[in-house]
C-alpha atoms as a PDB file:
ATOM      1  CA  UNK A   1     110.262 -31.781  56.730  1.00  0.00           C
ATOM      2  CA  UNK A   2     106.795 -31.132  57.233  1.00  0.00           C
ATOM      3  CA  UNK A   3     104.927 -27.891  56.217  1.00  0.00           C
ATOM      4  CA  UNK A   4     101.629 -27.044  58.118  1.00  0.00           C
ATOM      5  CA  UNK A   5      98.595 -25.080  57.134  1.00  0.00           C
ATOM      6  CA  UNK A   6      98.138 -23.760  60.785  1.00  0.00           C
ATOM      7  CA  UNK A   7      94.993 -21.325  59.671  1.00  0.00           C
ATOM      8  CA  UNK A   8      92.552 -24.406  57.937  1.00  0.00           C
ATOM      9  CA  UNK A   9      91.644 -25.906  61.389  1.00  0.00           C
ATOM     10  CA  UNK A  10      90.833 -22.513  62.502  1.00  0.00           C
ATOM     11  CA  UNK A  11      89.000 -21.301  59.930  1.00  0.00           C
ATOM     12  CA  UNK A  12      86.859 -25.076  58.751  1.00  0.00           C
ATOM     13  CA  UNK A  13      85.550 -27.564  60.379  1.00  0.00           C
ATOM     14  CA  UNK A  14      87.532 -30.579  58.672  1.00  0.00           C
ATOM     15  CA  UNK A  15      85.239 -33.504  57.712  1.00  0.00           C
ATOM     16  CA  UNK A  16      87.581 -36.002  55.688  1.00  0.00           C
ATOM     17  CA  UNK A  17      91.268 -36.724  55.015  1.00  0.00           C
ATOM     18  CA  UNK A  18      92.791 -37.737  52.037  1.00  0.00           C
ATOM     19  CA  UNK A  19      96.376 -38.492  51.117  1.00  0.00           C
ATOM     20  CA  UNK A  20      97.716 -37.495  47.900  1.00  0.00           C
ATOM     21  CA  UNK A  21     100.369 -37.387  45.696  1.00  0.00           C
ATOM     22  CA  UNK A  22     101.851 -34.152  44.272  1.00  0.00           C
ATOM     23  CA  UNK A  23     103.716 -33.960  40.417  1.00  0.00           C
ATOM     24  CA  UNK A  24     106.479 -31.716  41.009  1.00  0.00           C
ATOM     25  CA  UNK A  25     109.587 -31.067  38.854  1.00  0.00           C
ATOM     26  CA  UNK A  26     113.321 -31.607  39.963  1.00  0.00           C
ATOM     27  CA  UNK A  27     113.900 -28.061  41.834  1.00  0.00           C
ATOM     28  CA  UNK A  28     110.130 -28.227  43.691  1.00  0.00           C
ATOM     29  CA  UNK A  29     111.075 -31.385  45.089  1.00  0.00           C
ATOM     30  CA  UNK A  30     114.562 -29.341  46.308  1.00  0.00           C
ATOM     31  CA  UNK A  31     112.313 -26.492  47.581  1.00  0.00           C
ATOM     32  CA  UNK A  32     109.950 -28.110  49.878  1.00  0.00           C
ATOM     33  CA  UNK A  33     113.287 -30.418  51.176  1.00  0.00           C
ATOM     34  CA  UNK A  34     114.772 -27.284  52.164  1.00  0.00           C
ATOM     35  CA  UNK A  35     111.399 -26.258  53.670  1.00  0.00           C
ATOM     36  CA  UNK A  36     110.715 -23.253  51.327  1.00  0.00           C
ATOM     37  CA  UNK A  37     107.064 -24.035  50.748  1.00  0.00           C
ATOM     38  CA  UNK A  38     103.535 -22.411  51.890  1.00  0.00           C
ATOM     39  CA  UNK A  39     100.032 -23.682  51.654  1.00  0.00           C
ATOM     40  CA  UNK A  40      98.126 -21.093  53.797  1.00  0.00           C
ATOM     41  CA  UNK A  41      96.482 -19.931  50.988  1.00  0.00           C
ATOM     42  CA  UNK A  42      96.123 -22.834  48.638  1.00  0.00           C
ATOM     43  CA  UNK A  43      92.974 -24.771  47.912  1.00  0.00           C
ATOM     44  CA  UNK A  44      92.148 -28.022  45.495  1.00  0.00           C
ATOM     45  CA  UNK A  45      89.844 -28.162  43.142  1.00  0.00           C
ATOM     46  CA  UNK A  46      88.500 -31.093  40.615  1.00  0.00           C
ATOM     47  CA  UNK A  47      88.479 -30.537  37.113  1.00  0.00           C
ATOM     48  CA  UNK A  48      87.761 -32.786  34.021  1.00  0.00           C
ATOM     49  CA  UNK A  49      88.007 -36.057  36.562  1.00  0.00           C
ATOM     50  CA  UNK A  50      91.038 -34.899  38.212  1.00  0.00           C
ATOM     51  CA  UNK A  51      92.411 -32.930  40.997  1.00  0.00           C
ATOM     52  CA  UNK A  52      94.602 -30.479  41.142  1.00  0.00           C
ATOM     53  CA  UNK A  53      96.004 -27.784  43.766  1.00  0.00           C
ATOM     54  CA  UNK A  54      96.042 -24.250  43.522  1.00  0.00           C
ATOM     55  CA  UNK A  55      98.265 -21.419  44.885  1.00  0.00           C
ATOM     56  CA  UNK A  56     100.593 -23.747  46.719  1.00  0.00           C
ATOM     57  CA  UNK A  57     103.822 -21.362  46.988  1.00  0.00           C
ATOM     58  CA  UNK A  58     107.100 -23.293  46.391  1.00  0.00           C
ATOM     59  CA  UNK A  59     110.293 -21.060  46.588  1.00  0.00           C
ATOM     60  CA  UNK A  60     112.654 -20.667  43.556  1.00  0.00           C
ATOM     61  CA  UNK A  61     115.702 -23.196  44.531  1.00  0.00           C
ATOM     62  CA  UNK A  62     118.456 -21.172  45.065  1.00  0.00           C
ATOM     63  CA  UNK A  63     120.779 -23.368  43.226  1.00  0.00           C
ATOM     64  CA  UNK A  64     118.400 -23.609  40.245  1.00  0.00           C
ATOM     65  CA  UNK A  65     119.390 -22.330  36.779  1.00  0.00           C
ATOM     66  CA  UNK A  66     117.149 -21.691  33.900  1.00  0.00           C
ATOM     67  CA  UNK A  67     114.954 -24.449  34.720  1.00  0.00           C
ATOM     68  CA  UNK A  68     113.698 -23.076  37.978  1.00  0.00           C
ATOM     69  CA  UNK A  69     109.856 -23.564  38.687  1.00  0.00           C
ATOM     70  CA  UNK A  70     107.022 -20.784  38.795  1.00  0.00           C
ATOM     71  CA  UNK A  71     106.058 -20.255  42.030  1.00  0.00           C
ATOM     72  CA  UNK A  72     102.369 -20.966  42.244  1.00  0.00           C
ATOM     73  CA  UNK A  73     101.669 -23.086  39.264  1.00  0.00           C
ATOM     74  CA  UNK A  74      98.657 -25.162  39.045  1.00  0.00           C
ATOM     75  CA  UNK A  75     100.155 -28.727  40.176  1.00  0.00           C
ATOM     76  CA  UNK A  76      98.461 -32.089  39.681  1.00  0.00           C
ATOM     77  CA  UNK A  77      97.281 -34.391  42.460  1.00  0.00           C
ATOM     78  CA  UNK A  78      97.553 -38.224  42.160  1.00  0.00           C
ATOM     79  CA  UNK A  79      94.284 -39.874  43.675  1.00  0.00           C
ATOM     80  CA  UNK A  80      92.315 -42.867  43.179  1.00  0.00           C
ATOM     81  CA  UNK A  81      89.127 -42.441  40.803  1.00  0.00           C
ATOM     82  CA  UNK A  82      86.995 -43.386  43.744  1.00  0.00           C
ATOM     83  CA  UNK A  83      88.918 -41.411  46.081  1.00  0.00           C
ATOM     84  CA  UNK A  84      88.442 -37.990  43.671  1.00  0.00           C
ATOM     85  CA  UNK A  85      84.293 -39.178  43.223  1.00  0.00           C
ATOM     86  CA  UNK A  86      84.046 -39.345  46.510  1.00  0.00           C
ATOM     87  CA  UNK A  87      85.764 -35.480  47.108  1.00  0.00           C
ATOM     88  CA  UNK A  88      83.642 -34.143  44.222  1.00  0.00           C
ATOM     89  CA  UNK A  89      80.741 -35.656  45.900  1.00  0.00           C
ATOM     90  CA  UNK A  90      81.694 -33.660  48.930  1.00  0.00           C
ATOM     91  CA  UNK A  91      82.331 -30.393  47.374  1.00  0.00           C
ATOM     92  CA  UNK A  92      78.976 -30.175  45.543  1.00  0.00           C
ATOM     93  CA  UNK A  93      77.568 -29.947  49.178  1.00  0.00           C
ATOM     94  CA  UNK A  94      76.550 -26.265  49.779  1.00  0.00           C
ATOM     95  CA  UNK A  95      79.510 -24.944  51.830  1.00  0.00           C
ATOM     96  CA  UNK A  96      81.964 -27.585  51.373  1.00  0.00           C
ATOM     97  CA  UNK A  97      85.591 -26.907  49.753  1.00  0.00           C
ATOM     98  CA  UNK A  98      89.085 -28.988  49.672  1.00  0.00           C
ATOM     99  CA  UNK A  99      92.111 -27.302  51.791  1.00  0.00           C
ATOM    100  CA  UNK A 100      95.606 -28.560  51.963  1.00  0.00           C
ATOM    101  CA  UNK A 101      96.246 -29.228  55.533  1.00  0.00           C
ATOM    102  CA  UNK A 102     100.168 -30.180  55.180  1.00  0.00           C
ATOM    103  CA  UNK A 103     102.408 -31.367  53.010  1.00  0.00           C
ATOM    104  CA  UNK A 104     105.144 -34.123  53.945  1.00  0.00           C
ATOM    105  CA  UNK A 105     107.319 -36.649  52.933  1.00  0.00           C
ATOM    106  CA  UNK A 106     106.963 -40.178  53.032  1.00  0.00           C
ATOM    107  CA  UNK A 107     110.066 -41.949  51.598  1.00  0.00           C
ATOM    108  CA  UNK A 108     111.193 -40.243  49.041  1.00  0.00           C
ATOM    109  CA  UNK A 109     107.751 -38.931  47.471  1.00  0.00           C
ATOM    110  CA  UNK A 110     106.251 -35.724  48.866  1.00  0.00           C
ATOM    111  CA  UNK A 111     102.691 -36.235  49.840  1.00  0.00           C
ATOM    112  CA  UNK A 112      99.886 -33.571  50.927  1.00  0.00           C
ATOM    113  CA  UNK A 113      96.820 -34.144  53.137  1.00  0.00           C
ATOM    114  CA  UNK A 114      94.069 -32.922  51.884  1.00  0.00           C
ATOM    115  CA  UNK A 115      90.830 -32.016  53.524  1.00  0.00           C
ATOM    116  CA  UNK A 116      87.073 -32.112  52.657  1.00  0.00           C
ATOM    117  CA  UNK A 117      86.207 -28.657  54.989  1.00  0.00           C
ATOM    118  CA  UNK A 118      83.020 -26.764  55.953  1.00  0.00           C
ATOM    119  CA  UNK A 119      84.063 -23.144  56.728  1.00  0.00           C
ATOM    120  CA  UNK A 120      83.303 -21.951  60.161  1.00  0.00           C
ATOM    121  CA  UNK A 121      81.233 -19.007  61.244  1.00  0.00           C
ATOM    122  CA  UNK A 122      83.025 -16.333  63.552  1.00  0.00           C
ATOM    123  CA  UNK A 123      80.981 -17.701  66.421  1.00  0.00           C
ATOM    124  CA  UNK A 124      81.948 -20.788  65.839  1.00  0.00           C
ATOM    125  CA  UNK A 125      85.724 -19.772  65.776  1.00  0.00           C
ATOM    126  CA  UNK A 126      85.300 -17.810  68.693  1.00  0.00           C
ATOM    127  CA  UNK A 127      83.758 -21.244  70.547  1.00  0.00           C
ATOM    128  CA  UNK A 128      86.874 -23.555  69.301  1.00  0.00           C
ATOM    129  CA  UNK A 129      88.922 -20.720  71.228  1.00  0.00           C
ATOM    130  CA  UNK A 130      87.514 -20.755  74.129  1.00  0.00           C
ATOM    131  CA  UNK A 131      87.625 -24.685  74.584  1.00  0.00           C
ATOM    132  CA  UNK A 132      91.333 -24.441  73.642  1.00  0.00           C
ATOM    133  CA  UNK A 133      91.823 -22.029  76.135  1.00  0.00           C
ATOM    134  CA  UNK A 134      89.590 -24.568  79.139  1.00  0.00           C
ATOM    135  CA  UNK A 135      91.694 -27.470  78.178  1.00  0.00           C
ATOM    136  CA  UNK A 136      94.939 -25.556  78.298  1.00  0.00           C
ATOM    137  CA  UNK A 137      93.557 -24.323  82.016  1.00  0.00           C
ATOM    138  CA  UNK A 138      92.758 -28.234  82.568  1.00  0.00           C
ATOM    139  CA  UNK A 139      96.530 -29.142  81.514  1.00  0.00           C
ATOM    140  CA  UNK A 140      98.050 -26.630  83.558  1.00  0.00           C
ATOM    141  CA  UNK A 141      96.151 -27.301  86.590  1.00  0.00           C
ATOM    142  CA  UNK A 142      97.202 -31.308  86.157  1.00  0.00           C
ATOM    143  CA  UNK A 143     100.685 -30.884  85.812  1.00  0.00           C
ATOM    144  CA  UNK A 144     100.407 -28.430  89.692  1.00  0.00           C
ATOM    145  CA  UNK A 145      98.781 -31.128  91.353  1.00  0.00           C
END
């Protein structure tokens, strides 16, 4: 199961990658299985030498009794120390923020990929359009000839 934050390569221009472990409880891990999970409007931020996301939306397990989860805690990313210097060193650059881009699973341990972004002007949105819409054009006209 894999759970994609369509909008961030629309709206940033995505400079780095990291992978990172998330600490979830027993009926999170349940939620995202079952694919009940949203990171549109999540971010990351790093605080006190550590990094952590916000807003990630993780359904209520259906099954779950009085130990369900709130929805859109704060949860706790597991990174390197050089790999979280390295971000915070990013995100002090005027402009520069950290945006989920999906979340996955790899094994048994759910993993997100997070992003070191530079948001994008309209123009510039407008621009990655219009060279999605040539190369679709370029596609198309392959697969007639």
């Amino acid at each position: 199961m894999e759970i994609l934050n369509r909008k961030a390569k629309h709206d940033y221009f995505i400079e780095d990658e990291y992978e990172a472990g998330i600490v979830l409880t027993g009926t999170e891990i349940k939620s995202i299985r079952n694919g009940k999970a949203n990171i549109k409007d999540s971010y990351a931020i790093i605080k006190n030498g550590e990094a952590y996301i916000l807003n990630m939306h993780i359904s209520k397990y259906d099954e779950g009794n009085i130990f369900n989860h709130e929805e859109t805690r704060t949860r706790k990313l597991l990174l390197n120390k050089r790999e979280i210097y390295k971000m915070r060193d990013a995100i002090e650059k005027a402009g520069y923020t950290l945006v989920p881009l999906k979340v996955y699973f790899k094994g048994n341990y759910a993993k997100v990929l997070i992003g070191v972004a530079k948001g994008k002007h309209n123009y510039d949105k407008r621009e990655s359009l219009k060279e999605k819409d040539i190369k679709r054009e370029i596609e198309k006209n392959l697969k007639r000839s």
